[in-house]
Protein backbone atom coordinates (compact mmCIF):
# COMPACT_ATOMS: atom_id res chain seq x y z
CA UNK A 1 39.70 74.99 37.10
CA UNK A 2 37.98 76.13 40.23
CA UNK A 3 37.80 75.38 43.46
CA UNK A 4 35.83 76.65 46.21
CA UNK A 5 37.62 75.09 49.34
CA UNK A 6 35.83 74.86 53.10
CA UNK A 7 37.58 73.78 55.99
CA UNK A 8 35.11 71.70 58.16
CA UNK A 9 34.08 70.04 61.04
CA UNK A 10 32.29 67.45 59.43
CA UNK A 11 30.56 67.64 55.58
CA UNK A 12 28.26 65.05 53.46
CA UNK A 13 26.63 64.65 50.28
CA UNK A 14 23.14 63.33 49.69
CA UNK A 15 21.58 61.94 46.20
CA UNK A 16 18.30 61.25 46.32
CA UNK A 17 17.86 59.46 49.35
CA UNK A 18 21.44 57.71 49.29
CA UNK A 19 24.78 58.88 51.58
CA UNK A 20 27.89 59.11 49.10
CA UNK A 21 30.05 61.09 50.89
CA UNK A 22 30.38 61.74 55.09
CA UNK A 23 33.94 62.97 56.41
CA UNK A 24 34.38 64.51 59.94
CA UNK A 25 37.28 67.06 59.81
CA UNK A 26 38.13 68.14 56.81
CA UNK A 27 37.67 69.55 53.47
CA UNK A 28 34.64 70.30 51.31
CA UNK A 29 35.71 71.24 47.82
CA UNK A 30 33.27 72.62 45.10
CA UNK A 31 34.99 71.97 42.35
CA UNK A 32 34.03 73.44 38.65
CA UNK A 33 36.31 72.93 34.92
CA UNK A 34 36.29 75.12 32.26
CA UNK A 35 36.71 74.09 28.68
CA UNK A 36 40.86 74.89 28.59
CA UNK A 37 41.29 72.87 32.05
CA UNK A 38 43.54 69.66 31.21
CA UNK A 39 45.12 66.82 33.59
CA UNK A 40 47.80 69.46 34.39
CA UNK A 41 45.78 72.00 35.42
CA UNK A 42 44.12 69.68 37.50
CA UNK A 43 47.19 68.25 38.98
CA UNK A 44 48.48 71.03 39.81
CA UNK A 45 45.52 72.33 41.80
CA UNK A 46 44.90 69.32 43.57
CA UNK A 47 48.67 69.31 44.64
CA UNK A 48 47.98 73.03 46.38
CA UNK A 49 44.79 72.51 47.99
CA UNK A 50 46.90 69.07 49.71
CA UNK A 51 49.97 71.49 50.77
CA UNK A 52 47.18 74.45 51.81
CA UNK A 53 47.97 75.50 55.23
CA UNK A 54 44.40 76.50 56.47
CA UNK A 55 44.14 73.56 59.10
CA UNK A 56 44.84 74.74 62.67
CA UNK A 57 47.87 73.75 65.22
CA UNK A 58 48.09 73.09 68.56
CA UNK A 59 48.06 77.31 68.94
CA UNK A 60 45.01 77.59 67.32
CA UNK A 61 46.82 78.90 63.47
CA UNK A 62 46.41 78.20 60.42
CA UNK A 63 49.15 76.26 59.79
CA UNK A 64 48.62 72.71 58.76
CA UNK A 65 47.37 71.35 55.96
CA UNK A 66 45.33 67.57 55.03
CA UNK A 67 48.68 66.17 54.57
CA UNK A 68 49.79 67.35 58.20
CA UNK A 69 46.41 66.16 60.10
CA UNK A 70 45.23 63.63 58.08
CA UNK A 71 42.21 65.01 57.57
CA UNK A 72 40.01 63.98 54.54
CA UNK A 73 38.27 65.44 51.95
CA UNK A 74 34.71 65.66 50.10
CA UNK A 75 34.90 67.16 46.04
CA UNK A 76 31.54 68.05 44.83
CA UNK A 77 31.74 68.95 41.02
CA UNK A 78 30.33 72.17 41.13
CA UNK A 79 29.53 73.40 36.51
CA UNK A 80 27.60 76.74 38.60
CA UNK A 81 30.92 78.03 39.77
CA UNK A 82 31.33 79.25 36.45
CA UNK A 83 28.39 80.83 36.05
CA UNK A 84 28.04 83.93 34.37
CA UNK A 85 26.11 86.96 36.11
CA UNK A 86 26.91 90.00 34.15
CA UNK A 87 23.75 90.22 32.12
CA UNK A 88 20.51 89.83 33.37
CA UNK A 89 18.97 87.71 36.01
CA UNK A 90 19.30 84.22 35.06
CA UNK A 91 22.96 82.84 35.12
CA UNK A 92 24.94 81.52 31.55
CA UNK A 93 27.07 78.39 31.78
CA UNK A 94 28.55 78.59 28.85
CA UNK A 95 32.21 79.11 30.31
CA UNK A 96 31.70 75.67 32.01
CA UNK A 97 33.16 72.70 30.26
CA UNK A 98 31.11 70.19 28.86
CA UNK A 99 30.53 66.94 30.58
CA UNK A 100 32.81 64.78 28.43
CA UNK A 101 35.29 67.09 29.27
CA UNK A 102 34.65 67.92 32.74
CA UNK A 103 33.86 64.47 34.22
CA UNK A 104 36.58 62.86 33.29
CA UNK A 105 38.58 65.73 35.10
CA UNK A 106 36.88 65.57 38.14
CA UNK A 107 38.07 62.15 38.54
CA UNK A 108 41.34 63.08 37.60
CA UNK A 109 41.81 65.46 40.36
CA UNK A 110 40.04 63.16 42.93
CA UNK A 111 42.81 60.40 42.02
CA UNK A 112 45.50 63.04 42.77
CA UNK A 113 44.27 63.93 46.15
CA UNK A 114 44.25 60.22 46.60
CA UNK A 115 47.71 60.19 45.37
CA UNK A 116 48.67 62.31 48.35
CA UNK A 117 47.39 59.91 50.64
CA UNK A 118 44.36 61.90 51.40
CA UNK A 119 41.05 60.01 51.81
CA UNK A 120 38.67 61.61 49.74
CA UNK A 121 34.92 61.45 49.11
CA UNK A 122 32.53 62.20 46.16
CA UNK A 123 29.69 63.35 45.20
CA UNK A 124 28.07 62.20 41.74
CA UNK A 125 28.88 64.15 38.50
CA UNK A 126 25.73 65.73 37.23
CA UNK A 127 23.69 64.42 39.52
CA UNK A 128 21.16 66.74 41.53
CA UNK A 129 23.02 66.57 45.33
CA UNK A 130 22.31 67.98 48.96
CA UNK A 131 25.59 69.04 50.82
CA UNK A 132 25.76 69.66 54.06
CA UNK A 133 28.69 71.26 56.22
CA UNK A 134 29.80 72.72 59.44
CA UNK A 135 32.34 75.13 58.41
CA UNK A 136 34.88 75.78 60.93
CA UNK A 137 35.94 79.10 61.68
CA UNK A 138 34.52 80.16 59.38
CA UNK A 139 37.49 79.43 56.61
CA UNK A 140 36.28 79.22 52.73
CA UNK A 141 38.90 79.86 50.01
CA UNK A 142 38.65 80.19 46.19
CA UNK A 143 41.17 79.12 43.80
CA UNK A 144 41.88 79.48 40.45
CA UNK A 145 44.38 77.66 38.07
């Protein structure tokens, strides 16, 4: 699994001309599976991204994380962050999982954010989706698992 994570001021997702997700401080995490990603892998990953420390304290560090502040958090799943850009000009997605594999991990994830107490927001799997964000500071991390 992958995870592109943004901490934000405020982020929302947009499908078609209906609001699914709208958080003010936060989390906006781009989240893509790869066909050997399981329920542990997923676990795992959401448990790190709810301990990650990239939330500011009262001195102005990074050194809180969702859990501390109670922010929340939007996952977008996100097949194009395994794209494949070595030959040519046109991206292969053919290290993404497939759907029946992927969607059902996407929600898996999402439920253990939850677990942490985290409220969390979606976007729609496969669905064509606008995102917006303010990223603050600017602070974007990728992870791997």
């Amino acid at each position: 699994m992958r995870a592109v994570i943004q901490r934000v001021n405020y982020g929302r997702v947009v499908i078609e001309d209906r609001e699914t997700a709208n958080i003010g401080s936060g989390m906006v995490i781009l989240l893509g599976v790869g066909p050997g990603d399981d329920e542990q892998k997923s676990a795992a990953l959401a448990k790190k991204i709810a301990q990650l420390r990239i939330m500011e304290d009262a001195e102005g560090k990074m050194n809180l994380s969702l859990l501390d502040t109670g922010g929340a958090a939007v996952v977008v799943s996100q097949f194009t962050l395994f794209a494949d850009t070595r030959k040519g000009n046109r991206p292969s997605f053919i290290g993404a999982a497939p759907p029946e594999l992927a969607s059902p991990l996407v929600d898996h994830f999402v439920a253990q954010l939850r677990s942490y107490g985290i409220p969390v927001q979606t976007g729609e799997f496969g669905a064509h989706m606008r995102v917006a964000l303010e990223n603050d500071g600017p602070v974007t991390i990728w992870m791997e698992m």
